[in-house]
Protein backbone atom coordinates (compact mmCIF):
# COMPACT_ATOMS: atom_id res chain seq x y z
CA UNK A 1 -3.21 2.39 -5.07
CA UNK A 2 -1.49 -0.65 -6.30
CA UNK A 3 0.45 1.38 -9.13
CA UNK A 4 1.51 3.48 -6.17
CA UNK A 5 2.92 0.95 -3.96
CA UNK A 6 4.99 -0.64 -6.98
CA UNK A 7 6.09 2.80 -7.75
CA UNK A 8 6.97 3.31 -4.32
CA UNK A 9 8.86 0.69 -3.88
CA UNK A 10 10.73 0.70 -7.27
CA UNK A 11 11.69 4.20 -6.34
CA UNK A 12 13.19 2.97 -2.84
CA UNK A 13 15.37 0.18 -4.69
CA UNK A 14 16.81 2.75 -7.22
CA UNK A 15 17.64 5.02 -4.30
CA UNK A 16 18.52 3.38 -0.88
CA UNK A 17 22.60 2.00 -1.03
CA UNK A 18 23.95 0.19 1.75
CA UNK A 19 22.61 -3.52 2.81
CA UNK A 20 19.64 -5.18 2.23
CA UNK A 21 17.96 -3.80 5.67
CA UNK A 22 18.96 -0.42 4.69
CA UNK A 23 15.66 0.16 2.93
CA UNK A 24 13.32 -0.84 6.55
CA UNK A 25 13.72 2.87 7.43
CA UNK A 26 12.85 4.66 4.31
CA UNK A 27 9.96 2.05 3.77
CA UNK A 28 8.63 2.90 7.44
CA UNK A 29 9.13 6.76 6.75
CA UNK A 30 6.73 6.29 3.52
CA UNK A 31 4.64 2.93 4.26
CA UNK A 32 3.74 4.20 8.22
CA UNK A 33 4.25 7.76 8.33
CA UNK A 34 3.90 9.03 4.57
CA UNK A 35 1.21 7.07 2.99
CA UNK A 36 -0.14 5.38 5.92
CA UNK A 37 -0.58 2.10 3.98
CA UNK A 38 -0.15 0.43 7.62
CA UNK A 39 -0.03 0.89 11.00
CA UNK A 40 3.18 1.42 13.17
CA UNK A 41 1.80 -2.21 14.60
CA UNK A 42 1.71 -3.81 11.03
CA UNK A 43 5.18 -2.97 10.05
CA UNK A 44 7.11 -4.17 13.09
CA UNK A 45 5.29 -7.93 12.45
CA UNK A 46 6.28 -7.66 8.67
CA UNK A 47 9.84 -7.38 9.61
CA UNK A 48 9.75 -9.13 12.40
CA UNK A 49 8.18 -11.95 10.09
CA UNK A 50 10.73 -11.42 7.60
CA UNK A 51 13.76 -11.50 9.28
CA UNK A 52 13.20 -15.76 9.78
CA UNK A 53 13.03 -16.36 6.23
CA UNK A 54 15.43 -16.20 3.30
CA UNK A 55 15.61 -12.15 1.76
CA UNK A 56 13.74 -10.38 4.34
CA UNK A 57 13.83 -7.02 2.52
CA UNK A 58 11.93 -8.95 -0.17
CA UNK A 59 9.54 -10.87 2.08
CA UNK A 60 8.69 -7.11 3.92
CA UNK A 61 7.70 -5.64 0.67
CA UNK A 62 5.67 -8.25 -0.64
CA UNK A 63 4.01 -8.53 3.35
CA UNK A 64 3.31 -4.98 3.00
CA UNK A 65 1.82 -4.93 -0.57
CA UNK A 66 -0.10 -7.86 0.27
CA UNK A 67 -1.83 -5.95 3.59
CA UNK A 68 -2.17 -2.64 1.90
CA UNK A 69 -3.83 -3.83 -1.41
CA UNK A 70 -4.48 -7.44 -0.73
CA UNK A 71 -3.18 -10.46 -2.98
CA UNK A 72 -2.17 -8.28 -5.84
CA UNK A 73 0.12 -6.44 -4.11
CA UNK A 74 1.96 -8.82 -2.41
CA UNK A 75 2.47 -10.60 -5.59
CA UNK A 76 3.30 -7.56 -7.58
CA UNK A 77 6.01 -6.67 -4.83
CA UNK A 78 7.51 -10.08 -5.64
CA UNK A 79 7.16 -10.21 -9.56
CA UNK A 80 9.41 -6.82 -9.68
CA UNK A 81 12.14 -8.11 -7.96
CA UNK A 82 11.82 -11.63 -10.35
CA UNK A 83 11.77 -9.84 -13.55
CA UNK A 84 14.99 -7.90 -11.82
CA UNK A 85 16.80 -11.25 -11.06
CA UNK A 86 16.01 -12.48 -14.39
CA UNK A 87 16.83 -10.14 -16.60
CA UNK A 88 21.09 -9.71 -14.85
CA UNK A 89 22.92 -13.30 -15.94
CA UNK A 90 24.93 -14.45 -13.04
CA UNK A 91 28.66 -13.11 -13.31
CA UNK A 92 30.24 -15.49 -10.48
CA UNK A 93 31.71 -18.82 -11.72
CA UNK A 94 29.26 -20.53 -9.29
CA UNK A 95 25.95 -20.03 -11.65
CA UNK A 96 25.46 -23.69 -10.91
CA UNK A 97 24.92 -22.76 -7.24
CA UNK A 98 23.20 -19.44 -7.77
CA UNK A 99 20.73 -21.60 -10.01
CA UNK A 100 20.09 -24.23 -6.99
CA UNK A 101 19.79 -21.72 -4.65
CA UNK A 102 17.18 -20.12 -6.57
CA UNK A 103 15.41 -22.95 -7.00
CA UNK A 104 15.38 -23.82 -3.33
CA UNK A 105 13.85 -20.36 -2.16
CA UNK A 106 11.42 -20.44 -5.30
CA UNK A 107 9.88 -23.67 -3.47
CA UNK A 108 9.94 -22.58 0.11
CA UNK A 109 8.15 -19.13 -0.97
CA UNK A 110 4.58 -20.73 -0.45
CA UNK A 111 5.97 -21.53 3.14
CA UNK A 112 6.57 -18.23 4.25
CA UNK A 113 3.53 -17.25 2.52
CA UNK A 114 0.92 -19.06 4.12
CA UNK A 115 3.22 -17.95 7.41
CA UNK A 116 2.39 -14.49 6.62
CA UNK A 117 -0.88 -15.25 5.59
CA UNK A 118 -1.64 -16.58 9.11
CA UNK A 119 -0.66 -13.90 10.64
CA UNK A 120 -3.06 -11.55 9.43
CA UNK A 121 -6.13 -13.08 7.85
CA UNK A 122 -8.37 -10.81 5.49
């Protein structure tokens, strides 16, 4: 199931143009209706979770690996996108900032973590 999910959601960030939030409605069309990973109930609190914290897209998929497959997926969701931002050099003369900014959100992450975690204990 994991493979699936990472699949799945590799498949919607090749695919889905427009804004970040663009993706919530293909991800409920396969993650609620499709697969039914979760319920309808369980993807309204991941975006409503994510939507307070720095790159809610991100923070959805990882919530939603991490409650259909447990710990694994939630930190699978979130290496993929890592190994994305890592592998593109920053092309804006502000690296410098890019590089802080990073850096900032890499250290709140166990924040909004344990935020999610609360939420819904296993």
């Amino acid at each position: 199931m994991l493979g699936t999910i990472l699949w799945y959601f590799g498949t919607a960030g090749l695919f889905v143009f427009g804004s970040g939030l663009a993706v919530v409605p293909f991800l409920h069309g396969g993650v609620v209706q499709g697969f039914h990973w979760l319920t309808e109930r369980q993807f309204l609190d991941a975006v409503a979770v994510s939507m307070i914290t720095p790159g809610p897209v991100m923070i959805t998929v990882a919530f939603i690996g991490y409650l259909a497959t447990g710990v694994a997926g939630g930190r699978g969701c979130d290496r993929r996108r890592g190994v994305r931002a890592r592998a593109l050099p920053p092309v804006s003369s502000g690296s410098r900032f890019v590089a802080w900014r990073c850096r900032v959100l890499h250290d709140l992450r166990p924040i909004f973590s344990s935020l999610v975690h609360s939420l819904h204990p296993r």
